[in-house]
Structures are given as structure tokens and as C-alpha cells.
N, C-alpha and C. Protein backbone atom coordinates (compact mmCIF):
# COMPACT_ATOMS: atom_id res chain seq x y z
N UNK A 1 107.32 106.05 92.47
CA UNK A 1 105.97 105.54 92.30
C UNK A 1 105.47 105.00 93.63
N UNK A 2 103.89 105.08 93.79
CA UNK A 2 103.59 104.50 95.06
C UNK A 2 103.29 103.11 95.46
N UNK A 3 103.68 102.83 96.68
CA UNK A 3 103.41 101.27 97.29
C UNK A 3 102.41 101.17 98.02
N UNK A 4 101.84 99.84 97.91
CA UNK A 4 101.05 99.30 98.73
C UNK A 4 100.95 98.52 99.43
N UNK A 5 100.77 97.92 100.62
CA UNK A 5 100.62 96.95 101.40
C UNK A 5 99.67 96.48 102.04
N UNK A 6 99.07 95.33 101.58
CA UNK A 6 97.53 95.11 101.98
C UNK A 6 97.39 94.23 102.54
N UNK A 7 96.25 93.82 103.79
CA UNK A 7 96.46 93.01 104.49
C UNK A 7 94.82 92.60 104.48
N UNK A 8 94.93 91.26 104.79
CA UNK A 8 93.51 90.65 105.58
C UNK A 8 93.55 89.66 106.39
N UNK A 9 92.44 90.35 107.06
CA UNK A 9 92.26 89.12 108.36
C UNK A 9 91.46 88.65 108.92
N UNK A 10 91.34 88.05 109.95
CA UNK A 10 89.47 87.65 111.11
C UNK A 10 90.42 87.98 112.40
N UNK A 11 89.27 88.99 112.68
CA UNK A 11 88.93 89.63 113.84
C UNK A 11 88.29 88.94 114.58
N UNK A 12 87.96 88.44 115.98
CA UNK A 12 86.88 88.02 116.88
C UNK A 12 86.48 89.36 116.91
N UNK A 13 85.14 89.05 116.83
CA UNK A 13 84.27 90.30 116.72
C UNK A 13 84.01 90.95 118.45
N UNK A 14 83.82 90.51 118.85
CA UNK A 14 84.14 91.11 120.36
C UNK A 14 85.65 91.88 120.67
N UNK A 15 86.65 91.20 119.78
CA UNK A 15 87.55 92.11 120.10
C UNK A 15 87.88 93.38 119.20
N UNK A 16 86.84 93.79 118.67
CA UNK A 16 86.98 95.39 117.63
C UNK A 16 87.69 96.22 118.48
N UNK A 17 87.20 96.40 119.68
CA UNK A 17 87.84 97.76 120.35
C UNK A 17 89.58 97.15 120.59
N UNK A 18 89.79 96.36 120.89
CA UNK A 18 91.13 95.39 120.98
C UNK A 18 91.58 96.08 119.70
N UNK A 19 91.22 95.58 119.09
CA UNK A 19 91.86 95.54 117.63
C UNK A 19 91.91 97.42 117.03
N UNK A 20 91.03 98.66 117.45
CA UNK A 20 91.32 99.14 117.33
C UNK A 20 92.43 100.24 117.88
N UNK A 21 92.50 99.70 119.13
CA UNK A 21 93.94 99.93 120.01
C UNK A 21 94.68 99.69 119.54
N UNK A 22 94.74 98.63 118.95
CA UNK A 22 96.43 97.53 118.77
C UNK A 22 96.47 98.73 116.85
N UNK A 23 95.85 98.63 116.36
CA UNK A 23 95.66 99.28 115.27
C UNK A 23 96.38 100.67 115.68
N UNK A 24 95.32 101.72 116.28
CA UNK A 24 96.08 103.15 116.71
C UNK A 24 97.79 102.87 116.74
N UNK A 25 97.98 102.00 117.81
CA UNK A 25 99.35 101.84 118.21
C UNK A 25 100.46 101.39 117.11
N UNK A 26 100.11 100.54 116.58
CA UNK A 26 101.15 99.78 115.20
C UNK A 26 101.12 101.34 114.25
N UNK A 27 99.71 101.66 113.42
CA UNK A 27 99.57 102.37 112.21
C UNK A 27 100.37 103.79 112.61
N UNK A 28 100.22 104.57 114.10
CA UNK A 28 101.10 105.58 114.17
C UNK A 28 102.69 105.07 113.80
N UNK A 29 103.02 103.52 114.05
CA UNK A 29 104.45 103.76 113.82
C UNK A 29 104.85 103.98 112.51
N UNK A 30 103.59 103.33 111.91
CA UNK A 30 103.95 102.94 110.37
C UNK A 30 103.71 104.74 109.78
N UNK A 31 103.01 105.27 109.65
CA UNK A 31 102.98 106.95 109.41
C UNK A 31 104.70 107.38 109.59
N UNK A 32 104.82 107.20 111.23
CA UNK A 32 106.32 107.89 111.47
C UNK A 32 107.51 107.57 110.77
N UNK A 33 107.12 106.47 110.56
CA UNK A 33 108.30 105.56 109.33
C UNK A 33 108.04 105.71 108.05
N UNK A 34 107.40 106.67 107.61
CA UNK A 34 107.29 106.86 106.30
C UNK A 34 106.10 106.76 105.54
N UNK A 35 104.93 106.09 105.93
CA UNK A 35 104.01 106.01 105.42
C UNK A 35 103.14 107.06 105.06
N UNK A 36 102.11 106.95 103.99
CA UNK A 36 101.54 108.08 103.59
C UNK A 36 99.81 107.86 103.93
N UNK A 37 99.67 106.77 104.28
CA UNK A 37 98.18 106.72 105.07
C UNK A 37 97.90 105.10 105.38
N UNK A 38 96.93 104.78 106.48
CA UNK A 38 97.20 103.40 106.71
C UNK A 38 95.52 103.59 106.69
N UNK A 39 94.65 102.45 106.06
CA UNK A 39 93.50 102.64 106.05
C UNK A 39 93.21 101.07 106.73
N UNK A 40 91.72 101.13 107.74
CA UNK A 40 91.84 99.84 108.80
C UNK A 40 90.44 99.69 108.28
N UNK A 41 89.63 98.79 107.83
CA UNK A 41 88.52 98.72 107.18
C UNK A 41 87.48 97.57 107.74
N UNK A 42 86.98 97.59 108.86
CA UNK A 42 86.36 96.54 109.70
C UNK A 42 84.53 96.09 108.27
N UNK A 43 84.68 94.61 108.30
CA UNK A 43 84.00 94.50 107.22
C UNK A 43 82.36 94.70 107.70
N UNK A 44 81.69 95.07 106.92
CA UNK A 44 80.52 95.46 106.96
C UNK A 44 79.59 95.02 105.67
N UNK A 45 79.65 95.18 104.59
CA UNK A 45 78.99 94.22 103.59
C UNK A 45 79.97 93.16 102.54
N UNK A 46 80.41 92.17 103.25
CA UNK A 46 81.14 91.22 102.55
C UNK A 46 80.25 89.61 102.45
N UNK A 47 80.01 89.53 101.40
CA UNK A 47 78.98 88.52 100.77
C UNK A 47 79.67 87.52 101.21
N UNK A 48 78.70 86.28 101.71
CA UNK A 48 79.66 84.42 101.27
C UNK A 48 79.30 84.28 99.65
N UNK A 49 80.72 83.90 99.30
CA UNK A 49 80.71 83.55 97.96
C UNK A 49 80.10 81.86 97.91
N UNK A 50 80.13 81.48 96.42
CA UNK A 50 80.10 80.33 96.37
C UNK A 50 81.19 79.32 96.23
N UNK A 51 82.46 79.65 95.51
CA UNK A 51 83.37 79.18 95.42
C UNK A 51 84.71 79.62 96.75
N UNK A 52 84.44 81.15 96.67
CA UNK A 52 85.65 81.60 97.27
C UNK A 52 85.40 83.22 97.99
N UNK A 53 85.61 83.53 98.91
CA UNK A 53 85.52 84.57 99.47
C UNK A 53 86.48 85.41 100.40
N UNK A 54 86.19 86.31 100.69
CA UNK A 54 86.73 87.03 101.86
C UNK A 54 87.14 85.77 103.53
N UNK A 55 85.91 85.68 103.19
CA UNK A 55 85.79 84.55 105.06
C UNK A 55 86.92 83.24 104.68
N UNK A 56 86.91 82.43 103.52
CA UNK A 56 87.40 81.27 103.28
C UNK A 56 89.07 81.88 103.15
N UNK A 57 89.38 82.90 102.77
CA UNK A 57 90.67 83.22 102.30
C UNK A 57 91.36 83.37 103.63
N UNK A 58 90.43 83.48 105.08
CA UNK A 58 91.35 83.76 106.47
C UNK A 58 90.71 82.83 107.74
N UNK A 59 89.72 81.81 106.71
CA UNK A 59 89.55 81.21 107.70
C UNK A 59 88.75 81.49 108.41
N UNK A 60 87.99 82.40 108.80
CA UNK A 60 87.44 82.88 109.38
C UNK A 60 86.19 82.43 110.23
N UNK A 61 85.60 82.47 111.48
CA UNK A 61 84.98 81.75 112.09
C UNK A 61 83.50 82.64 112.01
N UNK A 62 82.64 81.89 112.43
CA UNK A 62 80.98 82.57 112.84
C UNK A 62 81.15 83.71 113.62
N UNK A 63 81.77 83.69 114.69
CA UNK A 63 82.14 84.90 115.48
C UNK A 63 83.33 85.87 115.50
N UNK A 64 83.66 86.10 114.36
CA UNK A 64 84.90 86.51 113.81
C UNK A 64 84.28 87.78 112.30
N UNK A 65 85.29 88.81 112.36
CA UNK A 65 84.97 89.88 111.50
C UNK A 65 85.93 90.18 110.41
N UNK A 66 85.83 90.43 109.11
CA UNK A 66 86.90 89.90 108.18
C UNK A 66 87.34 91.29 107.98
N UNK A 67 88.60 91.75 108.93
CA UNK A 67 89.30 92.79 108.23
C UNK A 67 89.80 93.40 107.43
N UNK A 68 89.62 94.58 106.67
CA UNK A 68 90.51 94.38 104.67
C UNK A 68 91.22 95.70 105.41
N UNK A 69 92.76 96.20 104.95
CA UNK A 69 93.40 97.24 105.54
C UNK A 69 94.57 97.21 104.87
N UNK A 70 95.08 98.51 104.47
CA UNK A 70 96.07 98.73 103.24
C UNK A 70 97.09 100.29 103.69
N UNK A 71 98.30 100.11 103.23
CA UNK A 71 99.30 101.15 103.79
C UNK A 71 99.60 101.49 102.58
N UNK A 72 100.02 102.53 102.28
CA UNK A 72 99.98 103.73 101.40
C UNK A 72 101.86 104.20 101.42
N UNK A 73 102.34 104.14 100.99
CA UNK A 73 104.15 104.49 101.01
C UNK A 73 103.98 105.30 99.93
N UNK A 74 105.26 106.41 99.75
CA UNK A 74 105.26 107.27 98.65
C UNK A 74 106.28 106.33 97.98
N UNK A 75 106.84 104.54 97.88
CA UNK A 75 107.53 104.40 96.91
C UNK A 75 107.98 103.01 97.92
N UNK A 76 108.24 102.13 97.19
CA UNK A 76 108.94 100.95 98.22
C UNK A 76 109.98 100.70 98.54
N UNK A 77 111.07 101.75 98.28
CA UNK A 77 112.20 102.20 99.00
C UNK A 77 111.74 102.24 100.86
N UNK A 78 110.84 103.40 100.71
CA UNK A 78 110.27 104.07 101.60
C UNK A 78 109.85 103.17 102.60
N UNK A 79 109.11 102.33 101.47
CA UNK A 79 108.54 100.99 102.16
C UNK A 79 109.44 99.91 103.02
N UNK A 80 110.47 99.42 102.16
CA UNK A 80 111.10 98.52 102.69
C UNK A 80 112.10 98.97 104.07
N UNK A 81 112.39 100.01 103.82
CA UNK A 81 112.81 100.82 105.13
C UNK A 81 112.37 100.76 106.18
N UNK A 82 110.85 101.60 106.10
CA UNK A 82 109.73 101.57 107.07
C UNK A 82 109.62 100.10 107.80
N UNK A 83 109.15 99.23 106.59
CA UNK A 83 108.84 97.99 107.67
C UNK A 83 110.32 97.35 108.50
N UNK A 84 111.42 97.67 108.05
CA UNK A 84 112.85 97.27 108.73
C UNK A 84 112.78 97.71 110.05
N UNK A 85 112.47 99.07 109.86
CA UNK A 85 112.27 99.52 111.11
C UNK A 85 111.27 99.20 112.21
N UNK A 86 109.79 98.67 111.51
CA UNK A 86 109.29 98.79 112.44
C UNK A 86 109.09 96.76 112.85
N UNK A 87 109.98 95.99 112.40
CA UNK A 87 110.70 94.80 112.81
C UNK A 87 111.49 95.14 114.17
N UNK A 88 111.99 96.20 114.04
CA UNK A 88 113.39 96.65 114.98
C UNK A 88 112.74 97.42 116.48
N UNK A 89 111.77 98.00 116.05
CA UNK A 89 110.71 99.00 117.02
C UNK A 89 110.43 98.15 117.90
N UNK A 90 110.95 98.40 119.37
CA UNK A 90 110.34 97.37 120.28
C UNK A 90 108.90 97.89 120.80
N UNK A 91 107.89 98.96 120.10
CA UNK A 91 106.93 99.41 120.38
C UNK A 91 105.77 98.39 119.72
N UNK A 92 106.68 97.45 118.25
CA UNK A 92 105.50 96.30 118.25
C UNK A 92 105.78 94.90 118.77
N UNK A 93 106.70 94.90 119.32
CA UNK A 93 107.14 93.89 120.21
C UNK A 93 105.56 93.24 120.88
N UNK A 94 105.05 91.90 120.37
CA UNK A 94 104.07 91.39 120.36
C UNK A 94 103.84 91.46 122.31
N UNK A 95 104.58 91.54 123.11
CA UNK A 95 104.39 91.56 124.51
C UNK A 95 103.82 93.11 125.05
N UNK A 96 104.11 94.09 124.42
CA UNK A 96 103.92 95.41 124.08
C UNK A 96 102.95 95.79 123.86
N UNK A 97 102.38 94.53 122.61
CA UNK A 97 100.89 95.46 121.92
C UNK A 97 100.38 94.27 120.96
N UNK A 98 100.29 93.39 122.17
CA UNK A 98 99.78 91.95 121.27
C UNK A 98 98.39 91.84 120.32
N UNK A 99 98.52 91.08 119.56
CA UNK A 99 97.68 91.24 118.44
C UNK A 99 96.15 90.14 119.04
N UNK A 100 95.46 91.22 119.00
CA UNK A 100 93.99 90.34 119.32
C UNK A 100 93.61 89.18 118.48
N UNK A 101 93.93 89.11 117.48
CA UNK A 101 93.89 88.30 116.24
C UNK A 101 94.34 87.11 116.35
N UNK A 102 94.64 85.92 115.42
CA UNK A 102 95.32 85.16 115.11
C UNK A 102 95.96 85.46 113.77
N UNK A 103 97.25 85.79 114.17
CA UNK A 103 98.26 86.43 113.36
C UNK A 103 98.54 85.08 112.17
N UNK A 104 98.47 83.86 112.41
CA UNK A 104 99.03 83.01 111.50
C UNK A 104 97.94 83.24 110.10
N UNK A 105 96.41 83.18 110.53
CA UNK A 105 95.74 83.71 109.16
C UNK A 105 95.75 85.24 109.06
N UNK A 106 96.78 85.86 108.93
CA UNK A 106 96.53 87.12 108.54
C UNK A 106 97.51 87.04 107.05
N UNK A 107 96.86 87.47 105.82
CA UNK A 107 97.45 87.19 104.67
C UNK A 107 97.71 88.92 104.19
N UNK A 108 98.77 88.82 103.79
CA UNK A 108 99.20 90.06 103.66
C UNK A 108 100.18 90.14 101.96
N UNK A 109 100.40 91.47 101.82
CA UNK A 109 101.63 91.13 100.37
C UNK A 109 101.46 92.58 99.83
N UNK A 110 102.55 92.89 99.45
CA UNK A 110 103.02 94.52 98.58
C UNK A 110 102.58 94.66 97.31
N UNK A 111 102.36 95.79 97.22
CA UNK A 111 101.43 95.95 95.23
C UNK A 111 101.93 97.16 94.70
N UNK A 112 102.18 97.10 93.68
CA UNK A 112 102.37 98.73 92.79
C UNK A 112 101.56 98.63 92.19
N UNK A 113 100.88 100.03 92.32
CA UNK A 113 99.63 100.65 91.72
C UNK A 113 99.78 100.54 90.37
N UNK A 114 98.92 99.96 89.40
CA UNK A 114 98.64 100.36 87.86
C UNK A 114 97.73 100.99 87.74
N UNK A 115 96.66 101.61 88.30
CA UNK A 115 95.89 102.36 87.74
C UNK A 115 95.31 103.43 88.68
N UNK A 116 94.87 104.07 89.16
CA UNK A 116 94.36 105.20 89.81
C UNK A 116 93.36 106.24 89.09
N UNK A 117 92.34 106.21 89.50
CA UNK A 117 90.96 107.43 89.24
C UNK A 117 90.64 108.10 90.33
N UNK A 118 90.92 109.52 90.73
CA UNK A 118 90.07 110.22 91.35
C UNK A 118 88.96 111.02 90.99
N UNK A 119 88.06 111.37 92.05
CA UNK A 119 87.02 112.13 91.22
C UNK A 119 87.68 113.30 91.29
């Protein structure tokens, strides 16, 4: 069955092109390690809630862009492998291919799919 791994974050919005480098570079490893698609989703219509939102869940500043982005595994075998490896990969070795971001609000966590509709 398939896995998921979904992540969110704040971007400084000046650093998009940053962030889509550092992106290219990480998501090819994650493909080579097994993954079945890594989708990077720079936000574009995300409402302020009243209680709770996208922005409040990362903190997120006035000049900052709320990233939503999700990895695709054919199974979390696959998965837990993949990310072992790419712990071990000195290609994300934060000196390597440092994260434009502030990594401490980046909230992340694994999901198995219950439902799926294609057209």
C-alpha cells in the first residue's frame, strides 16, 4: 500500500529560488531512494483563518511563504529505507545544501492513504 510524507513550512519569500534549488537537490535523492513522486507546492491561495491556519501552524512571518509538499513511496517499507538512507547521504549534509528555511518550524509526519479518486 502507498505512503505518504507531508511536510509544511515558511519560506522567506525572497528565498523561492533558494528554496527551489535546495528542493531540486534533496527531492532527486528522495526519487533515487525509492520514491514515487515528490510534489513542492509554493502557497498561492491560502486564507488567514480565524482560529487556526496554514501561517499559525509554522509560524510564519509577513515576509515569509507557507510551503505545503508531500512524497509519494510505493509502501513504507520503501519509505523507511529511503529516508535511512537519505540521513546517511552526505549529499543532504546541511553544509552541502543548506536549507533556506528555518528548519525548526518545518512540521512534517507519514500518512497511509484511505481514500483515493481519480478522474
Amino acid at each position: 500500500m502507498a505512503y505518504v510524507d507531508g511536510f509544511l513550512l515558511a519560506v522567506p519569500t525572497a528565498n523561492k529560488q533558494k528554496f527551489l534549488e535546495h528542493a531540486r537537490t534533496g527531492d532527486s535523492v528522495f526519487i533515487e531512494f525509492g520514491a514515487l513522486r515528490v510534489l513542492e507546492c509554493w502557497g498561492d491561495d491560502v486564507p488567514h483563518g480565524q482560529q487556526t491556519d496554514f501561517f499559525r501552524a509554522v509560524q510564519a512571518r509577513d515576509d515569509e511563504t507557507v510551503v505545503f509538499s508531500w512524497i509519494e513511496w510505493p509502501d513504507k517499507a520503501t519509505r523507511d529505507a529511503g529516508m535511512q538512507k537519505m540521513m546517511d547521504d552526505p549529499r543532504m549534509d546541511p553544509a552541502h545544501n543548506p536549507m533556506p528555511f528555518d528548519g525548526k518550524r518545518l512540521i512534517y509526519g507519514g500518512f497511509v492513504p484511505l481514500l483515493e479518486l481519480q478522474a
